[in-house]
N, C-alpha and C. Protein backbone atom coordinates (compact mmCIF):
# COMPACT_ATOMS: atom_id res chain seq x y z
N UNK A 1 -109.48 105.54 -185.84
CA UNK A 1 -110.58 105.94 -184.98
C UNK A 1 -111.37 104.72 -184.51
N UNK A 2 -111.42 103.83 -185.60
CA UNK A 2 -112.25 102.86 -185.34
C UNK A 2 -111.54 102.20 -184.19
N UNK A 3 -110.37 101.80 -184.52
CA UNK A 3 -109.66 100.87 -183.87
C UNK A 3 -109.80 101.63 -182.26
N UNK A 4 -109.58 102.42 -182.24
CA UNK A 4 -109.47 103.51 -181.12
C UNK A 4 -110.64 103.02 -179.70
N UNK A 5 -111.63 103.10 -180.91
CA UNK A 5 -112.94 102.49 -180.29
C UNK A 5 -113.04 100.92 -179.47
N UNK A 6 -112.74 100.40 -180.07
CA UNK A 6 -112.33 99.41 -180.24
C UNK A 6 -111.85 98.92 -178.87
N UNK A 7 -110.74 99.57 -178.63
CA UNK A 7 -109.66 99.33 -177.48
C UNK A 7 -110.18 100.12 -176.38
N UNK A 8 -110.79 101.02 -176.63
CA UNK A 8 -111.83 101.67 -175.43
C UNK A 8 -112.65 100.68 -174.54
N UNK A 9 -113.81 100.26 -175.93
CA UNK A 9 -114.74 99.08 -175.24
C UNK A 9 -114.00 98.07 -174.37
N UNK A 10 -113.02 97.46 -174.89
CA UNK A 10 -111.88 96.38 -174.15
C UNK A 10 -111.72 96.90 -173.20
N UNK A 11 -111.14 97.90 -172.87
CA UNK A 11 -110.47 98.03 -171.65
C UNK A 11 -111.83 98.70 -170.70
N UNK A 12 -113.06 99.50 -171.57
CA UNK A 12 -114.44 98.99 -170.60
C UNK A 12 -114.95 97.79 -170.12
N UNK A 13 -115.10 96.66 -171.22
CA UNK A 13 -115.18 95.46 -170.47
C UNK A 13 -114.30 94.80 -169.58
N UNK A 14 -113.28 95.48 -169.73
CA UNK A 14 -112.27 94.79 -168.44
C UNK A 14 -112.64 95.34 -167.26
N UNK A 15 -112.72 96.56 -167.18
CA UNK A 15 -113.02 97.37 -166.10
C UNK A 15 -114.29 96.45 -165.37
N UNK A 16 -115.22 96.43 -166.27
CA UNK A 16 -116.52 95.92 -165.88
C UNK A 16 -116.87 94.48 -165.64
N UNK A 17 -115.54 93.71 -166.29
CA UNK A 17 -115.52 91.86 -165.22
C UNK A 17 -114.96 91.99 -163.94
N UNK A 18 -113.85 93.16 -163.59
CA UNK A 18 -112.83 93.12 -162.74
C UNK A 18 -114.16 93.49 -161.22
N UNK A 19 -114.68 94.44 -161.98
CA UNK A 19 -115.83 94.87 -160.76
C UNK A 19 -117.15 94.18 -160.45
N UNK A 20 -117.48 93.37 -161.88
CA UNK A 20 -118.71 92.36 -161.29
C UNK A 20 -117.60 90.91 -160.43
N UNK A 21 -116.68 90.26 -160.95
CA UNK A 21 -115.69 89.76 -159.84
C UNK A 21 -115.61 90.27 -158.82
N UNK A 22 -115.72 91.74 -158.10
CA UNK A 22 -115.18 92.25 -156.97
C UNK A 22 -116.09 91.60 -156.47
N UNK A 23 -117.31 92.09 -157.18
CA UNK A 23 -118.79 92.46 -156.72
C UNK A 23 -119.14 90.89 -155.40
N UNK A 24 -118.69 90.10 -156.93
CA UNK A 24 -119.11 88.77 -156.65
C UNK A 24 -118.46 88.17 -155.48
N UNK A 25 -117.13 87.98 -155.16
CA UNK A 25 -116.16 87.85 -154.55
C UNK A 25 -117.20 88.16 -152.83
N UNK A 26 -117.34 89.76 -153.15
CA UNK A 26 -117.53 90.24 -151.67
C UNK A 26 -119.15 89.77 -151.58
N UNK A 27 -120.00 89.41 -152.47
CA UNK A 27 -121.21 89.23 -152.21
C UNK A 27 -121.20 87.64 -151.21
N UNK A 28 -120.54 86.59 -152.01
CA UNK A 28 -120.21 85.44 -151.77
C UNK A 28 -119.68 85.32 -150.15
N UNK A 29 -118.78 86.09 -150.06
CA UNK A 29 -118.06 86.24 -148.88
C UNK A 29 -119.18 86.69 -147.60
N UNK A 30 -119.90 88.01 -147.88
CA UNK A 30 -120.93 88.25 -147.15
C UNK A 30 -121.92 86.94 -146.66
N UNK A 31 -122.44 86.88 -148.06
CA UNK A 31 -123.94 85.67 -147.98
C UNK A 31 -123.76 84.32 -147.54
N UNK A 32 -122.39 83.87 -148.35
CA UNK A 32 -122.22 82.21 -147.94
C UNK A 32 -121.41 82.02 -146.81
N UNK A 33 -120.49 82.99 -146.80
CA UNK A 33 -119.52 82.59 -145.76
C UNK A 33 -119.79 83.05 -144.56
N UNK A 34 -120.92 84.13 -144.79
CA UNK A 34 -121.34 84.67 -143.65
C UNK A 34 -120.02 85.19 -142.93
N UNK A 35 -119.80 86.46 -143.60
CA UNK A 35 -118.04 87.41 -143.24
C UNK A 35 -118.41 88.26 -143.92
N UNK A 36 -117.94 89.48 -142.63
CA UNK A 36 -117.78 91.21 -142.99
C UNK A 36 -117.04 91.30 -142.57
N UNK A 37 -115.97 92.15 -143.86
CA UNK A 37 -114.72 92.74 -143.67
C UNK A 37 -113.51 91.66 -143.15
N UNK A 38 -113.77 90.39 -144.08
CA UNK A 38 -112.84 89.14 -143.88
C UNK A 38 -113.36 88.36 -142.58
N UNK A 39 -114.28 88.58 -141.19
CA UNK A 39 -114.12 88.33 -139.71
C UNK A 39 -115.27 87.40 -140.09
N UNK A 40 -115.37 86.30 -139.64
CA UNK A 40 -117.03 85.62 -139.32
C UNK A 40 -118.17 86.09 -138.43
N UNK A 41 -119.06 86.32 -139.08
CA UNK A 41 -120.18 86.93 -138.04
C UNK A 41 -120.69 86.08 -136.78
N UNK A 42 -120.61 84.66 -137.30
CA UNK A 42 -121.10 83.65 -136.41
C UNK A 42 -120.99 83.86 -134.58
N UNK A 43 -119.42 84.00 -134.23
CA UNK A 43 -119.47 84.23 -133.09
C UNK A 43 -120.22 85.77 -132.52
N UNK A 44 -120.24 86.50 -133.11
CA UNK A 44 -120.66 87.80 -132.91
C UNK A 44 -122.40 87.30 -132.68
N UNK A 45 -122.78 86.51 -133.70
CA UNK A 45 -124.53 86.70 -133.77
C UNK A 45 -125.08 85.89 -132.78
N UNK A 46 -124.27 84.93 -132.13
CA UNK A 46 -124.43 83.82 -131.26
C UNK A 46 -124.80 84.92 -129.92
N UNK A 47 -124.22 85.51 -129.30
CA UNK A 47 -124.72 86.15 -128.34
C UNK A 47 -126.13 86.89 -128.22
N UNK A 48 -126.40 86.52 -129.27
CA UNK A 48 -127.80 87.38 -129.35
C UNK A 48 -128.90 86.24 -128.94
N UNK A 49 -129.02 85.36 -129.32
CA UNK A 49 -129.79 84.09 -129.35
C UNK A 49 -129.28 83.94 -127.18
N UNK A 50 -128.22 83.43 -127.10
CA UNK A 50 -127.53 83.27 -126.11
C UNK A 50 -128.15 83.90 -124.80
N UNK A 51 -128.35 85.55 -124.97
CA UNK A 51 -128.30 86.90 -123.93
C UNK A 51 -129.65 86.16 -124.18
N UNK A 52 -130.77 86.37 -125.25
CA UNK A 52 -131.98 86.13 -125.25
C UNK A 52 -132.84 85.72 -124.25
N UNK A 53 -132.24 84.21 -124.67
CA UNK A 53 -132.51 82.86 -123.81
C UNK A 53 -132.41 82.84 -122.29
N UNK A 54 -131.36 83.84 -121.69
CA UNK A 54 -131.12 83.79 -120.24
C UNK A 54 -132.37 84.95 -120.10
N UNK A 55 -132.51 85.79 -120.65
CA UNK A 55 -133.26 86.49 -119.91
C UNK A 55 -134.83 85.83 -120.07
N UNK A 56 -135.09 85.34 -121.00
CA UNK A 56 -136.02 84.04 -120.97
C UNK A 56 -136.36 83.02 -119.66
N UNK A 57 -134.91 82.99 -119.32
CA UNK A 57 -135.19 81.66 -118.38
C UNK A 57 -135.10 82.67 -117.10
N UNK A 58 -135.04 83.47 -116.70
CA UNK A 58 -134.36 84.61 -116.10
C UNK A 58 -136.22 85.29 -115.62
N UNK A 59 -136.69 85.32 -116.81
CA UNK A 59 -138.20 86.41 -116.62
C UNK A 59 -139.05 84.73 -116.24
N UNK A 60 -138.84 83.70 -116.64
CA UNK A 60 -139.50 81.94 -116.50
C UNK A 60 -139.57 81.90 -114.97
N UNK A 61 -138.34 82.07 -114.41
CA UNK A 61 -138.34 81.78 -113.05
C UNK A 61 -139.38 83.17 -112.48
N UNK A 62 -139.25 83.90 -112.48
CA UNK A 62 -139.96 85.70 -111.72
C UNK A 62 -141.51 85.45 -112.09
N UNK A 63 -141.44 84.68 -113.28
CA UNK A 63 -143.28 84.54 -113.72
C UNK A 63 -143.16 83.12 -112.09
N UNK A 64 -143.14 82.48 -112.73
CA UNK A 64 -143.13 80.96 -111.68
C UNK A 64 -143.45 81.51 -110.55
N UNK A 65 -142.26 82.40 -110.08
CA UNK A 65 -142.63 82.63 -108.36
C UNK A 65 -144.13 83.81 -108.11
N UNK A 66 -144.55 83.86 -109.57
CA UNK A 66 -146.01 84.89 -109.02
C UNK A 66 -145.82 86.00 -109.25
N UNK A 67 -144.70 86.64 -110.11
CA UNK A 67 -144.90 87.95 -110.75
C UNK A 67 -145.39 87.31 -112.46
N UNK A 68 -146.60 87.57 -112.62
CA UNK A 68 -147.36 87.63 -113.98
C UNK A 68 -146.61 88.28 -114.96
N UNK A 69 -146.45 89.57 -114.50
CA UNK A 69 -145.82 90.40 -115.15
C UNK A 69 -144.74 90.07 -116.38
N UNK A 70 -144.12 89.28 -115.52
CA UNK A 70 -142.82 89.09 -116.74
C UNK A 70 -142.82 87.84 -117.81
N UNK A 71 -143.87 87.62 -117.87
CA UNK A 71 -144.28 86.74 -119.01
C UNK A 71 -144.36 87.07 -119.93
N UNK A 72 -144.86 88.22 -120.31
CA UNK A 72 -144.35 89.00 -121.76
C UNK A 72 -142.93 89.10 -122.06
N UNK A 73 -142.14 89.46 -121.13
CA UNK A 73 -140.68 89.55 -121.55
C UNK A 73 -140.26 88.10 -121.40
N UNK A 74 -140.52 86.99 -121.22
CA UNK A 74 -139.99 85.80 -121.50
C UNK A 74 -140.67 85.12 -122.73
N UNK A 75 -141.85 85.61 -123.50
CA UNK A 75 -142.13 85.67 -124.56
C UNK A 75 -141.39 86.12 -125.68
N UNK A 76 -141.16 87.72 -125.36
CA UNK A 76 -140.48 88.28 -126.87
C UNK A 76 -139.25 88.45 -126.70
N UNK A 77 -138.75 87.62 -125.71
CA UNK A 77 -137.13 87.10 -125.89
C UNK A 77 -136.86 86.00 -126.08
N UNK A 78 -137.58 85.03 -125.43
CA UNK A 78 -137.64 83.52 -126.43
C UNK A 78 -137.81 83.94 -128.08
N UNK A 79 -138.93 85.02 -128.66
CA UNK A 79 -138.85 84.83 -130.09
C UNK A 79 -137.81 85.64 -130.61
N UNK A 80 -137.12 87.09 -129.94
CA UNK A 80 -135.67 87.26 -130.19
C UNK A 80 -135.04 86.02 -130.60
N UNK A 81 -134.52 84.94 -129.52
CA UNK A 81 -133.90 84.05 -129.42
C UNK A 81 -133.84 83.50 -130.89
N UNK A 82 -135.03 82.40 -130.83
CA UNK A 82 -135.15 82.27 -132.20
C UNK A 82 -134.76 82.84 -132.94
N UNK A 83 -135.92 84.00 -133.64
CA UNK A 83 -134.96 84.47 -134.97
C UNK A 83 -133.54 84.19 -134.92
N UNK A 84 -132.96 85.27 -134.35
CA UNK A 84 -131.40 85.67 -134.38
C UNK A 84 -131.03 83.89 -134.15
N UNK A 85 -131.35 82.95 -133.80
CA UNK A 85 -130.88 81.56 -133.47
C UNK A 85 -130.46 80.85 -135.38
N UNK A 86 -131.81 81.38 -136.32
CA UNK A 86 -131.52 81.46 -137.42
C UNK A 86 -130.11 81.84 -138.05
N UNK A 87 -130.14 83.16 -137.84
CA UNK A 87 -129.06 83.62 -138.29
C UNK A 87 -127.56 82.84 -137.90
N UNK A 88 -127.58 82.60 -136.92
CA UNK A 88 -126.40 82.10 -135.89
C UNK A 88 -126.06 80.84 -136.70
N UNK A 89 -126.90 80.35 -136.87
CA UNK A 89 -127.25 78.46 -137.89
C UNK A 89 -126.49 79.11 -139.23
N UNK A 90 -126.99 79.74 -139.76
CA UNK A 90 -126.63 79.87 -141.45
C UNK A 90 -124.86 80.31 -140.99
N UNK A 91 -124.92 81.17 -140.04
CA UNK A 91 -123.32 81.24 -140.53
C UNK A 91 -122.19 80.01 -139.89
N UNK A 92 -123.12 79.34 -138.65
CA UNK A 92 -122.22 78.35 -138.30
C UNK A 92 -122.11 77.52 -139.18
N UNK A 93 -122.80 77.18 -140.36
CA UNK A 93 -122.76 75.86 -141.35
C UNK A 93 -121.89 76.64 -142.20
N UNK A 94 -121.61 77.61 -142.28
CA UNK A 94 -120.51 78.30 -143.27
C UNK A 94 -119.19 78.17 -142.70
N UNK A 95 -119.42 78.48 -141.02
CA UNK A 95 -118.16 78.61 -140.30
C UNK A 95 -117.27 76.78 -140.84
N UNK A 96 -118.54 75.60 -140.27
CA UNK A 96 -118.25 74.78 -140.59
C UNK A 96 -117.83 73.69 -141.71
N UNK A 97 -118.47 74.35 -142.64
CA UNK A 97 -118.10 73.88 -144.09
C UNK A 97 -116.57 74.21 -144.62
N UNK A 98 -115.73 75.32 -143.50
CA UNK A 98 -114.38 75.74 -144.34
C UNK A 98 -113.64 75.29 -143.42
N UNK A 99 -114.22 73.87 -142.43
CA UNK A 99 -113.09 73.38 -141.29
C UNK A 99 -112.60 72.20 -141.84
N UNK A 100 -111.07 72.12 -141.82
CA UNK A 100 -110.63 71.02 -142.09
C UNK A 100 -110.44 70.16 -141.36
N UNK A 101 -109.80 70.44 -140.04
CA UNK A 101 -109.53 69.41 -139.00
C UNK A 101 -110.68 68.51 -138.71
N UNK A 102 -110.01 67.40 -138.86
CA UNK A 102 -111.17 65.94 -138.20
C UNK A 102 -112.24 66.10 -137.00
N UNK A 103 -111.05 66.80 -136.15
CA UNK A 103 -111.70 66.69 -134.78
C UNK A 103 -112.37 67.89 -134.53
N UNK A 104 -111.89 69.26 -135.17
CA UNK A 104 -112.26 70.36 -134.86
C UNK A 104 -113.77 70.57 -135.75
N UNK A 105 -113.98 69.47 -137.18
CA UNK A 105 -114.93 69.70 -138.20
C UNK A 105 -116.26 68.26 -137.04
N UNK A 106 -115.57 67.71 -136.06
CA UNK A 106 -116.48 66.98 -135.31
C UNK A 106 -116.91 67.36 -134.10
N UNK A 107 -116.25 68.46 -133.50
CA UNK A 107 -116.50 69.32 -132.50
C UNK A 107 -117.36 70.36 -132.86
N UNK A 108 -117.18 71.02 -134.25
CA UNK A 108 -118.18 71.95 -134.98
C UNK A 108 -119.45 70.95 -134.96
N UNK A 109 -119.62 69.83 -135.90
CA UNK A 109 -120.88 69.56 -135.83
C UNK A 109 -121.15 69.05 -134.92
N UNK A 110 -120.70 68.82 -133.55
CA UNK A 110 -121.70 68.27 -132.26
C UNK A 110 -122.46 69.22 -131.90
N UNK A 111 -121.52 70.39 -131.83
CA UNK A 111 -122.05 71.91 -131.62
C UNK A 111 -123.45 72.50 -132.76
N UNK A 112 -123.08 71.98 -133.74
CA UNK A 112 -124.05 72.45 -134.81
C UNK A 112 -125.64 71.51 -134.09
N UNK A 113 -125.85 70.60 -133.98
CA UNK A 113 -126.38 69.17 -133.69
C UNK A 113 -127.15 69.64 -132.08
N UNK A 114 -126.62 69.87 -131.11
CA UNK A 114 -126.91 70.64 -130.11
C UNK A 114 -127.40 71.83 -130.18
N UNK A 115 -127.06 72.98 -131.13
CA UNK A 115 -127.89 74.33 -131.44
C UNK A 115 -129.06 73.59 -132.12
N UNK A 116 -129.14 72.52 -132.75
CA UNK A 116 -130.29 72.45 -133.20
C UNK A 116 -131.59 72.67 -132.28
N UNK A 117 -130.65 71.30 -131.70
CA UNK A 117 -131.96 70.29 -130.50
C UNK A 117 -132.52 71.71 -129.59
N UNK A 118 -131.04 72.50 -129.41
CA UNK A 118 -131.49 73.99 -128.28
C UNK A 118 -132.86 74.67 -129.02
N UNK A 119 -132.47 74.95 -130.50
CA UNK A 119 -133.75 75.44 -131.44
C UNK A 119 -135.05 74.70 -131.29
N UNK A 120 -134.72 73.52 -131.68
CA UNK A 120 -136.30 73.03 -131.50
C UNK A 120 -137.15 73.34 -130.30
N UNK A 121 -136.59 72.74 -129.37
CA UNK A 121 -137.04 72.54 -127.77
C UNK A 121 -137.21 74.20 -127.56
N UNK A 122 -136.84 75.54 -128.04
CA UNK A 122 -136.79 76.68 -127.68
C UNK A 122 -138.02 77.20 -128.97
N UNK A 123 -138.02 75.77 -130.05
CA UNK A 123 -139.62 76.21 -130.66
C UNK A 123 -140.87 75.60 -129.92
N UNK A 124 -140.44 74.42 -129.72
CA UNK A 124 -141.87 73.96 -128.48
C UNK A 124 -141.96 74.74 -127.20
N UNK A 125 -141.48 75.30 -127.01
CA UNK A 125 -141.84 76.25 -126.00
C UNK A 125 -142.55 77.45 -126.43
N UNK A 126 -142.28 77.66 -127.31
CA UNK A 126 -143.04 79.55 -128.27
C UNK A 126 -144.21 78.92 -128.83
N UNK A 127 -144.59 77.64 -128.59
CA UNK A 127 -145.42 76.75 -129.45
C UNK A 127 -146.36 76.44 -128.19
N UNK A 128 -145.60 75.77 -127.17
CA UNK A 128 -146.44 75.79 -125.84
C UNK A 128 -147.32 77.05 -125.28
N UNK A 129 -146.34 77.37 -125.15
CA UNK A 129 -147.37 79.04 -124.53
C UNK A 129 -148.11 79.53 -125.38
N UNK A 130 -147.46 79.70 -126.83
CA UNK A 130 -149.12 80.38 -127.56
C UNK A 130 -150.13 79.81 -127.22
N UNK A 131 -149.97 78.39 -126.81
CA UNK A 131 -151.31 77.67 -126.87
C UNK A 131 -151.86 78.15 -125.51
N UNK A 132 -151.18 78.49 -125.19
CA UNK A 132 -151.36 78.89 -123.38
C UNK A 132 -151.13 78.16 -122.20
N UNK A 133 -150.40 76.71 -122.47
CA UNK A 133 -149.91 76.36 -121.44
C UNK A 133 -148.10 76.56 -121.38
N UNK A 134 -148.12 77.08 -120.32
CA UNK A 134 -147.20 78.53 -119.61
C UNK A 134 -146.21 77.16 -119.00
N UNK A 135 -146.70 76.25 -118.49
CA UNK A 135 -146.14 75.52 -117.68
C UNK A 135 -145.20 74.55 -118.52
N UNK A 136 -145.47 74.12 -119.51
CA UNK A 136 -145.03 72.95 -120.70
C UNK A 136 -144.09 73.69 -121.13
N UNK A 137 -144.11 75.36 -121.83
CA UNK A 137 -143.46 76.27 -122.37
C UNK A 137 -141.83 76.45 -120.92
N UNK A 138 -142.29 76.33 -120.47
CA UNK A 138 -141.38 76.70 -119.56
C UNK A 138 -140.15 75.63 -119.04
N UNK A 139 -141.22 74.33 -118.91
CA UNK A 139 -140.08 73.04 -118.86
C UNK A 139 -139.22 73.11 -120.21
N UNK A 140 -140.19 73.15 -121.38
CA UNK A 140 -138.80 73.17 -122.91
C UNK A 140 -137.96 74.04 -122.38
N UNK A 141 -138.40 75.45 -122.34
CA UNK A 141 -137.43 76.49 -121.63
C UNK A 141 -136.14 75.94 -121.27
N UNK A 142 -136.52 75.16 -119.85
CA UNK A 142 -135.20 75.09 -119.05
C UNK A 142 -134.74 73.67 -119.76
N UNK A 143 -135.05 73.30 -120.25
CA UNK A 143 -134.88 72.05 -120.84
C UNK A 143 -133.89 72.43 -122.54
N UNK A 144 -134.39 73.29 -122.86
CA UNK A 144 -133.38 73.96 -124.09
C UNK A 144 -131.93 74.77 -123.63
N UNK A 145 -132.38 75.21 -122.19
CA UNK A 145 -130.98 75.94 -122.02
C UNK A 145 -130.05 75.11 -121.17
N UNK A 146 -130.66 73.67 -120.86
CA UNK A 146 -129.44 73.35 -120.53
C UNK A 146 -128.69 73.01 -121.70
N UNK A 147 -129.07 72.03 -123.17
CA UNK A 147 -128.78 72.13 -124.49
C UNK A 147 -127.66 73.27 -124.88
N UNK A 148 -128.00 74.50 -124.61
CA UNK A 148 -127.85 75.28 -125.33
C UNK A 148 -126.05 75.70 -124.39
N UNK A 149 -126.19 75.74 -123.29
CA UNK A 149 -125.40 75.74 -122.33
C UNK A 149 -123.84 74.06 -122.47
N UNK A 150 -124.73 73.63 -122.97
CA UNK A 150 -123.28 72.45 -123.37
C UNK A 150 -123.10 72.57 -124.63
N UNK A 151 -123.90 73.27 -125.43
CA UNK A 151 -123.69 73.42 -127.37
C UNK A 151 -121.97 74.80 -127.06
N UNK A 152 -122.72 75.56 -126.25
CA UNK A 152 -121.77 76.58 -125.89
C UNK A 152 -120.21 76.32 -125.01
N UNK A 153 -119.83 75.21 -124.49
CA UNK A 153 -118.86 74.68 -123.79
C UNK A 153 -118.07 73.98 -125.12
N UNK A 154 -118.74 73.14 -126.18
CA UNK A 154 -117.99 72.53 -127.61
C UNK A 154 -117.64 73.82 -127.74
N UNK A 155 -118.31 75.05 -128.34
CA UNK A 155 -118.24 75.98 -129.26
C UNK A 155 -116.65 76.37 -128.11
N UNK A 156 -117.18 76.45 -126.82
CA UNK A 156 -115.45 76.79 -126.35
C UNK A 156 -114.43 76.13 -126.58
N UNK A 157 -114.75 74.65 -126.45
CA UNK A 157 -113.41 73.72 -126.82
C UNK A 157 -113.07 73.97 -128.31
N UNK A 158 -113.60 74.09 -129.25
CA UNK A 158 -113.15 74.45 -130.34
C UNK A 158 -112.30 75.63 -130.37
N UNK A 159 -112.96 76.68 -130.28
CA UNK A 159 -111.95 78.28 -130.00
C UNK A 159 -110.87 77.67 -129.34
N UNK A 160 -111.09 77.35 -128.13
CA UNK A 160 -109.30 76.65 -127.17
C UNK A 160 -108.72 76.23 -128.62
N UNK A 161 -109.10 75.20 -128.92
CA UNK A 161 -108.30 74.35 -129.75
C UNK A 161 -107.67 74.88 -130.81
N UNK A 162 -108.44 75.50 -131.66
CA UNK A 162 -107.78 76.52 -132.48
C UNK A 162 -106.74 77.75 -132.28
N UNK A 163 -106.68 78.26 -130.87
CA UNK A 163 -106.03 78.90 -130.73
C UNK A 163 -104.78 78.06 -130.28
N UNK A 164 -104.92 77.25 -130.06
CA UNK A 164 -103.64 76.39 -129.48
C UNK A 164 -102.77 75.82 -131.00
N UNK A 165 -103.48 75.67 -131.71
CA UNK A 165 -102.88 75.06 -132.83
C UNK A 165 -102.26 76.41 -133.77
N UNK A 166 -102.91 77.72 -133.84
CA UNK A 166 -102.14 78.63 -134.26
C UNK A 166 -100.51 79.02 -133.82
């Protein structure tokens, strides 16, 4: 009986490493690698920051020409931008940390290096206008999306490249 017991607990604690391992496995995979269901989120979250920003520079120009109006929506899509620009960062340094190629792990970080500079310059602008000059906010503006617009041409040469080498 005892023994019985015994071999119960065992094959409970097995049960119960095999599933904190799963656990761990898929937590890791989620958080660090930034991946659901094996796929990288990175390219997926990038459009969000991306769509943001145009309609940013998009509502920048419609304020400029004398509709007031759309200065709120080039506000809380610049800070869309941002945030989600966060997110986009944590998984590209994941995307990039599991690249081996020389050129493709130097094409990642030019790209990484350029989302930055796009981030900053797209924080002095959310930084400009709170203060209330509209006009300063607006040069970072166009001044981040051209940044952001050649960070996005690497991020293509990379995809090319990778698919060519598969």
């Amino acid at each position: 009986m005892r023994e019985n017991n015994l071999v119960e607990r065992d094959d409970q604690n097995k049960n119960e490493q095999n599933n904190d391992k799963w656990l761990s496995d898929a937590t890791k995979d989620t958080l660090v690698n930034n991946r659901f269901l094996g796929h990288t989120r990175h390219p997926t979250i990038t459009d969000v920051p991306f769509g943001s920003w145009t309609v940013t520079l998009l509502s920048d120009i419609l304020e400029a020409s004398g509709k007031k109006q759309f200065a709120l929506a080039a506000d809380t899509s610049l800070g869309v931008g941002l945030t989600a620009s966060l997110l986009a960062s944590a998984g590209g340094l994941a995307d990039l940390s599991e690249t081996e190629d020389p050129t493709d792990h130097r094409l990642g970080a030019m790209h990484g290096i350029l989302q930055g500079l796009t981030t900053l310059l797209y924080g002095g602008s959310f930084i400009a206008r709170r203060s209330g000059n509209r006009l300063l906010g607006r040069v970072f503006s166009v001044s981040a999306y051209g940044t952001l617009i050649t960070a996005a041409y690497l991020a293509a040469e990379l995809v090319k490249r990778r698919k060519a080498e598969a």
